[in-house]
C-alpha atoms as a PDB file:
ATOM      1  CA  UNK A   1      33.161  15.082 103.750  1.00  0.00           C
ATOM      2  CA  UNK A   2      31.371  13.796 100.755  1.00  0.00           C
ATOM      3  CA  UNK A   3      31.176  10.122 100.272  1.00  0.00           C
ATOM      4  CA  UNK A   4      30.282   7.920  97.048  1.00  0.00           C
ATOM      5  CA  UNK A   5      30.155   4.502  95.970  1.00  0.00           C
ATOM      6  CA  UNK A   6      31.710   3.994  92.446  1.00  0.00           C
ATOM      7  CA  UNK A   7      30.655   0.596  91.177  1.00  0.00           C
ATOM      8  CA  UNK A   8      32.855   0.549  88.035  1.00  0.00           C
ATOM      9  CA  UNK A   9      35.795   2.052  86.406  1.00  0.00           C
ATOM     10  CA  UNK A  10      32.580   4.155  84.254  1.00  0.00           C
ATOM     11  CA  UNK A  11      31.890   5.509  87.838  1.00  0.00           C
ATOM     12  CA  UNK A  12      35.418   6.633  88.228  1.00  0.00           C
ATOM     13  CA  UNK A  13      35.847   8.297  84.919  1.00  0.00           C
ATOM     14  CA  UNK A  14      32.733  10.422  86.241  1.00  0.00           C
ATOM     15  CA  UNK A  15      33.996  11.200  88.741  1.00  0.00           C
ATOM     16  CA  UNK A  16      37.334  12.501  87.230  1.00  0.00           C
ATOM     17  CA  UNK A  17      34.957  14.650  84.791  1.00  0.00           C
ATOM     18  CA  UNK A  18      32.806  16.236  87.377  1.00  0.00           C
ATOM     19  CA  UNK A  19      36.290  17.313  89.319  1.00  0.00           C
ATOM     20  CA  UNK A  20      36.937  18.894  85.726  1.00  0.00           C
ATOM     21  CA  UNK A  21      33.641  20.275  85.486  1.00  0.00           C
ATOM     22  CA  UNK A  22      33.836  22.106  88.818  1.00  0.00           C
ATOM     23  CA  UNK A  23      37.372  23.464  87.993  1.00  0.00           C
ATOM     24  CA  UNK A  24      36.317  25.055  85.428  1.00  0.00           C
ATOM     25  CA  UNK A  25      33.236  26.676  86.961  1.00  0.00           C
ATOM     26  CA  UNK A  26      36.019  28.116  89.992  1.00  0.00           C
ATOM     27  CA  UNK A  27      37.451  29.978  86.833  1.00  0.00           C
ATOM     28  CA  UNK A  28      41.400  30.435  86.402  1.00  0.00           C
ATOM     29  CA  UNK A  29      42.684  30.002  89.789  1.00  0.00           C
ATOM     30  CA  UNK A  30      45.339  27.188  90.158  1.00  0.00           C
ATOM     31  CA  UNK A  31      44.269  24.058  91.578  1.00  0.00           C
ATOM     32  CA  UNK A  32      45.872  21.215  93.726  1.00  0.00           C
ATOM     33  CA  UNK A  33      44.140  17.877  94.134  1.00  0.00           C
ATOM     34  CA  UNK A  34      45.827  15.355  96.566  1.00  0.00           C
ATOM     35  CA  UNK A  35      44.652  11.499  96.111  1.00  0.00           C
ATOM     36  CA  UNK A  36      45.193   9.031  98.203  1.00  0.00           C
ATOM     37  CA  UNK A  37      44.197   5.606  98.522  1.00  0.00           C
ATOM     38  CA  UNK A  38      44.918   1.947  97.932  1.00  0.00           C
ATOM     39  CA  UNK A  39      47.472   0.444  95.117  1.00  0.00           C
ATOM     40  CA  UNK A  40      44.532   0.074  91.954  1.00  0.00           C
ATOM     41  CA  UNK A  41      42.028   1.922  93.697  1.00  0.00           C
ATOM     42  CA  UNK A  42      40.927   4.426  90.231  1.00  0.00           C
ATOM     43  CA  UNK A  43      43.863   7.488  91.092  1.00  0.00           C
ATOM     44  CA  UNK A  44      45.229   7.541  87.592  1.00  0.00           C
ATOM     45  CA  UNK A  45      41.656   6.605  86.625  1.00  0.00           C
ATOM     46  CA  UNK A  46      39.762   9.247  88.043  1.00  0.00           C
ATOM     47  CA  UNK A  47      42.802  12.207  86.564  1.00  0.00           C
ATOM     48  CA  UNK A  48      42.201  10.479  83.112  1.00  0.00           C
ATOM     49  CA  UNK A  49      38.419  11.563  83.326  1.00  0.00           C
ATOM     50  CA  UNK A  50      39.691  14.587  84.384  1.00  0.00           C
ATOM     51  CA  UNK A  51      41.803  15.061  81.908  1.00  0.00           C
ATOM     52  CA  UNK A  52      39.370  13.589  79.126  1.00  0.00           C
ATOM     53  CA  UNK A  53      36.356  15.924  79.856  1.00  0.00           C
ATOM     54  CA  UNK A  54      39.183  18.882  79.602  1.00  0.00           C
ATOM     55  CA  UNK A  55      39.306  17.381  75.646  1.00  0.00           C
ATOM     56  CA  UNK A  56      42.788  15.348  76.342  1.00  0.00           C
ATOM     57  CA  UNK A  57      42.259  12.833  73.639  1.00  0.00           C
ATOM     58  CA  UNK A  58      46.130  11.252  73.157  1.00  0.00           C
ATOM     59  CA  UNK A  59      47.077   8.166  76.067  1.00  0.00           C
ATOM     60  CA  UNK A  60      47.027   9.005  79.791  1.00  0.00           C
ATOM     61  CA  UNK A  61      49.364   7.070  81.839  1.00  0.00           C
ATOM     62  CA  UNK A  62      50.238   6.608  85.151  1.00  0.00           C
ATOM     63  CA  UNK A  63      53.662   8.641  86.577  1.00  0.00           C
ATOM     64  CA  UNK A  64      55.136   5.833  88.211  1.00  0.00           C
ATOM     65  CA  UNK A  65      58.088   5.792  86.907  1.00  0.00           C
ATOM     66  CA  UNK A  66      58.539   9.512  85.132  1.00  0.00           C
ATOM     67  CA  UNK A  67      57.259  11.124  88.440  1.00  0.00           C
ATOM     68  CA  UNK A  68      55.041  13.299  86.490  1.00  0.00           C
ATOM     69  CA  UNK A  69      53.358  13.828  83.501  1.00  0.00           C
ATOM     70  CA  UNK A  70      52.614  17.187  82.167  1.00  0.00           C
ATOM     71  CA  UNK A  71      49.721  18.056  79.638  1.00  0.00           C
ATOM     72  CA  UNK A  72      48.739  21.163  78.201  1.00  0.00           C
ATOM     73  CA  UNK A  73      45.644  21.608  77.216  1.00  0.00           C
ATOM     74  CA  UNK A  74      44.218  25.414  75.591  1.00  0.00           C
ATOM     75  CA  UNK A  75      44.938  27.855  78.714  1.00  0.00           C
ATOM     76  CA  UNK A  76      45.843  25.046  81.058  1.00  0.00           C
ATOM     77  CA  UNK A  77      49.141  23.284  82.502  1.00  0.00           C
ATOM     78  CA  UNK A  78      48.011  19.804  84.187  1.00  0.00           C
ATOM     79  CA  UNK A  79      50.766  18.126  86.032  1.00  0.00           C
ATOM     80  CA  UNK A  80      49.781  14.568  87.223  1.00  0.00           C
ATOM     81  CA  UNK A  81      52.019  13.245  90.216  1.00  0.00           C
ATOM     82  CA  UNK A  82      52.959  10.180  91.267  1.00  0.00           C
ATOM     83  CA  UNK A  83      55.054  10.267  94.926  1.00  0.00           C
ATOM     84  CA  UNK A  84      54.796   6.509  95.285  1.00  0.00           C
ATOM     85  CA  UNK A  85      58.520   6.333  95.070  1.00  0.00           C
ATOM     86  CA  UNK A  86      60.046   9.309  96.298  1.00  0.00           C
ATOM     87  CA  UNK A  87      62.539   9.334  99.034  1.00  0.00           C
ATOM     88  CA  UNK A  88      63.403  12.485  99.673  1.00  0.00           C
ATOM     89  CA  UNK A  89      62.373  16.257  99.336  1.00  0.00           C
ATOM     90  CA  UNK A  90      65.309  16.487  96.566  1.00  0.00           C
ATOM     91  CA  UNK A  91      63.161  14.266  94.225  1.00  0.00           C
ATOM     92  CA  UNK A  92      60.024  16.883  95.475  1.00  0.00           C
ATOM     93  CA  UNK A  93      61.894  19.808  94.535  1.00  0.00           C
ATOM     94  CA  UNK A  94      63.426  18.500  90.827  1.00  0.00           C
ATOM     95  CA  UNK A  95      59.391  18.474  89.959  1.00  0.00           C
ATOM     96  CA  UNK A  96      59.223  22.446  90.403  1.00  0.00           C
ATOM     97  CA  UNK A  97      55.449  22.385  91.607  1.00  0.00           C
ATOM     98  CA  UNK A  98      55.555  26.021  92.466  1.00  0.00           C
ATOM     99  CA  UNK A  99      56.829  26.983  89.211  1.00  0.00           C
ATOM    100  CA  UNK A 100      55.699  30.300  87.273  1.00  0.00           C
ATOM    101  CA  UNK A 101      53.107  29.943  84.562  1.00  0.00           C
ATOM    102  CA  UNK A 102      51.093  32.399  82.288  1.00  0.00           C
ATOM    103  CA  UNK A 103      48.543  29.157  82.276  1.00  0.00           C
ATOM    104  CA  UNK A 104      46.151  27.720  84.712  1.00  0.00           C
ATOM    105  CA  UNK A 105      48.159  25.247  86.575  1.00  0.00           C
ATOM    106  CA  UNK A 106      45.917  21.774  87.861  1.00  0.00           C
ATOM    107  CA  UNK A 107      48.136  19.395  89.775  1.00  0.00           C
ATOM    108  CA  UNK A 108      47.207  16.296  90.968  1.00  0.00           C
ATOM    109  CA  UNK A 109      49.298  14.264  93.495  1.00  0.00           C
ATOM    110  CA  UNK A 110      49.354  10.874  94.200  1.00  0.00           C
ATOM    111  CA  UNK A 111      50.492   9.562  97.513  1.00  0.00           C
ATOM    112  CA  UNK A 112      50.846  12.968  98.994  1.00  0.00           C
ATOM    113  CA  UNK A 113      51.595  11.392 102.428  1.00  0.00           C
ATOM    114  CA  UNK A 114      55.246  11.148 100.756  1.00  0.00           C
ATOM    115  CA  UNK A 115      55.285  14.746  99.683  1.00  0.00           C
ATOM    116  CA  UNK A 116      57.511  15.486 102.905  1.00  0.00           C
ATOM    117  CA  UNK A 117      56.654  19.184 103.503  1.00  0.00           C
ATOM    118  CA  UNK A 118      53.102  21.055 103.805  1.00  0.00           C
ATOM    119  CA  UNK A 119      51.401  21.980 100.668  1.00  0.00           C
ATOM    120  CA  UNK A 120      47.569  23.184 100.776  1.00  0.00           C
ATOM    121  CA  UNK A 121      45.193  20.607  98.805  1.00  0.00           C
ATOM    122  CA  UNK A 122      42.562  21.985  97.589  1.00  0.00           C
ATOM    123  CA  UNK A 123      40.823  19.161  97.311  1.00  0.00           C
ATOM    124  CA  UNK A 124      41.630  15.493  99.050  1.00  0.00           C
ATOM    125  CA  UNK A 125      40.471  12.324  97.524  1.00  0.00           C
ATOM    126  CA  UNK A 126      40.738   8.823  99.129  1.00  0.00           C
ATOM    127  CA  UNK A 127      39.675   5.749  97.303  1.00  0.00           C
ATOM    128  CA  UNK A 128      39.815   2.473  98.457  1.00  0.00           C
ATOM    129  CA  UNK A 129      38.478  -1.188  97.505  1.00  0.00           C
ATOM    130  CA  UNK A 130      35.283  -2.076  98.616  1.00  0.00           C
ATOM    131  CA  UNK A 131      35.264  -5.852  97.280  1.00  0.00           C
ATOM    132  CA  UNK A 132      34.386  -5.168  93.435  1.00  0.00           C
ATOM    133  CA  UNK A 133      33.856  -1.388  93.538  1.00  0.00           C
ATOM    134  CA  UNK A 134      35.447   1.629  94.956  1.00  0.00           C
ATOM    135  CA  UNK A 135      35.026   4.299  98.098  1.00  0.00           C
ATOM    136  CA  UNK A 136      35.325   7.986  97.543  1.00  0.00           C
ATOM    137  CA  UNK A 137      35.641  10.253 100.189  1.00  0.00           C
ATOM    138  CA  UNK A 138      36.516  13.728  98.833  1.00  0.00           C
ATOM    139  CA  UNK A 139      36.876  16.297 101.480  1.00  0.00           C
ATOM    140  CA  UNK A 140      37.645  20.191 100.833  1.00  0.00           C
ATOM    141  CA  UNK A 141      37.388  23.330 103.058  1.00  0.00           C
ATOM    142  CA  UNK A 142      35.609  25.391  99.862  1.00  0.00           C
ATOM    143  CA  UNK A 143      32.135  24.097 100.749  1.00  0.00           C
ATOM    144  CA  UNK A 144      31.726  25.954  96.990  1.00  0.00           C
ATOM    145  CA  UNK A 145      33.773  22.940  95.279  1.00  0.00           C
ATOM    146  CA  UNK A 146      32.060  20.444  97.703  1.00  0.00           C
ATOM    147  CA  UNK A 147      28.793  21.087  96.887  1.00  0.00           C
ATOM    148  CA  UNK A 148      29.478  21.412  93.133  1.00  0.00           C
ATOM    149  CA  UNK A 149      31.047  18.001  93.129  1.00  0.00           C
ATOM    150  CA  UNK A 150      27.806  16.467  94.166  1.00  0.00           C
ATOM    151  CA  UNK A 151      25.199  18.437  92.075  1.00  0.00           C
ATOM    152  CA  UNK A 152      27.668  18.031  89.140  1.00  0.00           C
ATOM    153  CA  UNK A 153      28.202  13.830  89.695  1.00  0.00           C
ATOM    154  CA  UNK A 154      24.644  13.477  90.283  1.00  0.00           C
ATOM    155  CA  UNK A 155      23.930  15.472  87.065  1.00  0.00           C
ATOM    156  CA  UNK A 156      26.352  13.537  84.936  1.00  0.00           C
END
């Protein structure tokens, strides 16, 4: 498990754009990202530096209330989850996570405790407060992406 110390909402961004760095170094597989964490802890933070270092340059918002957002960007379908209020696997299965694409598809998934059936995360993310900064613990079993993730946020 790798564990960092972001000190600023800066930090977070980073971290969102090595995550996009390292994606794109794995080439075109398909990629799932599960983050978890407290209420204002950097989730929608950290997928907007994803998203930004991809070359998103329009408004990224949080899926509270929409569920998810979708973005396409070049080759690439992103769809950004937010499971915070889901009750049941109905509202799951109306999002169509497994659907076919001709594109790269990059999801991430906030509050994937509520996702209500197994799906394989590629990559896990917790943050949490630590009084005016933020814990990361990212954990992965592709000791490839794990390593990556630290050369690459070290490097940024």
């Amino acid at each position: 498990m790798l564990k960092l110390i972001l000190e600023n909402e800066s930090d977070t961004l980073k971290l969102g754009a090595t995550i996009s760095n390292v994606i794109q170094e794995m080439g075109d597989i398909n990629i799932e990202v599960h983050l978890s964490g407290d209420l204002g802890a950097g989730k929608t933070t950290l997928v907007r530096g994803a998203l930004q270092n991809f070359g998103w340059k329009n408004l990224v918002t949080s899926p509270s209330y929409a569920l998810c957002e979708e973005y396409e960007i070049e080759n690439r379908l992103f769809l950004h989850i937010d499971l915070y209020r889901i009750n049941s696997l109905e509202d799951i299965d109306i999002l169509n996570l497994d659907r076919s694409t001709k594109k790269q598809k990059i999801i991430f998934i906030e509050w994937p405790e509520n996702l209500q059936t197994k799906r394989p995360p590629d990559l896990i993310i917790n943050l949490a407060h630590d009084n005016q900064r933020r814990r990361a613990s990212l954990d992965t079993k592709n000791n490839q992406f794990k390593s990556s993730i630290k050369v690459n946020y070290d490097n940024i």
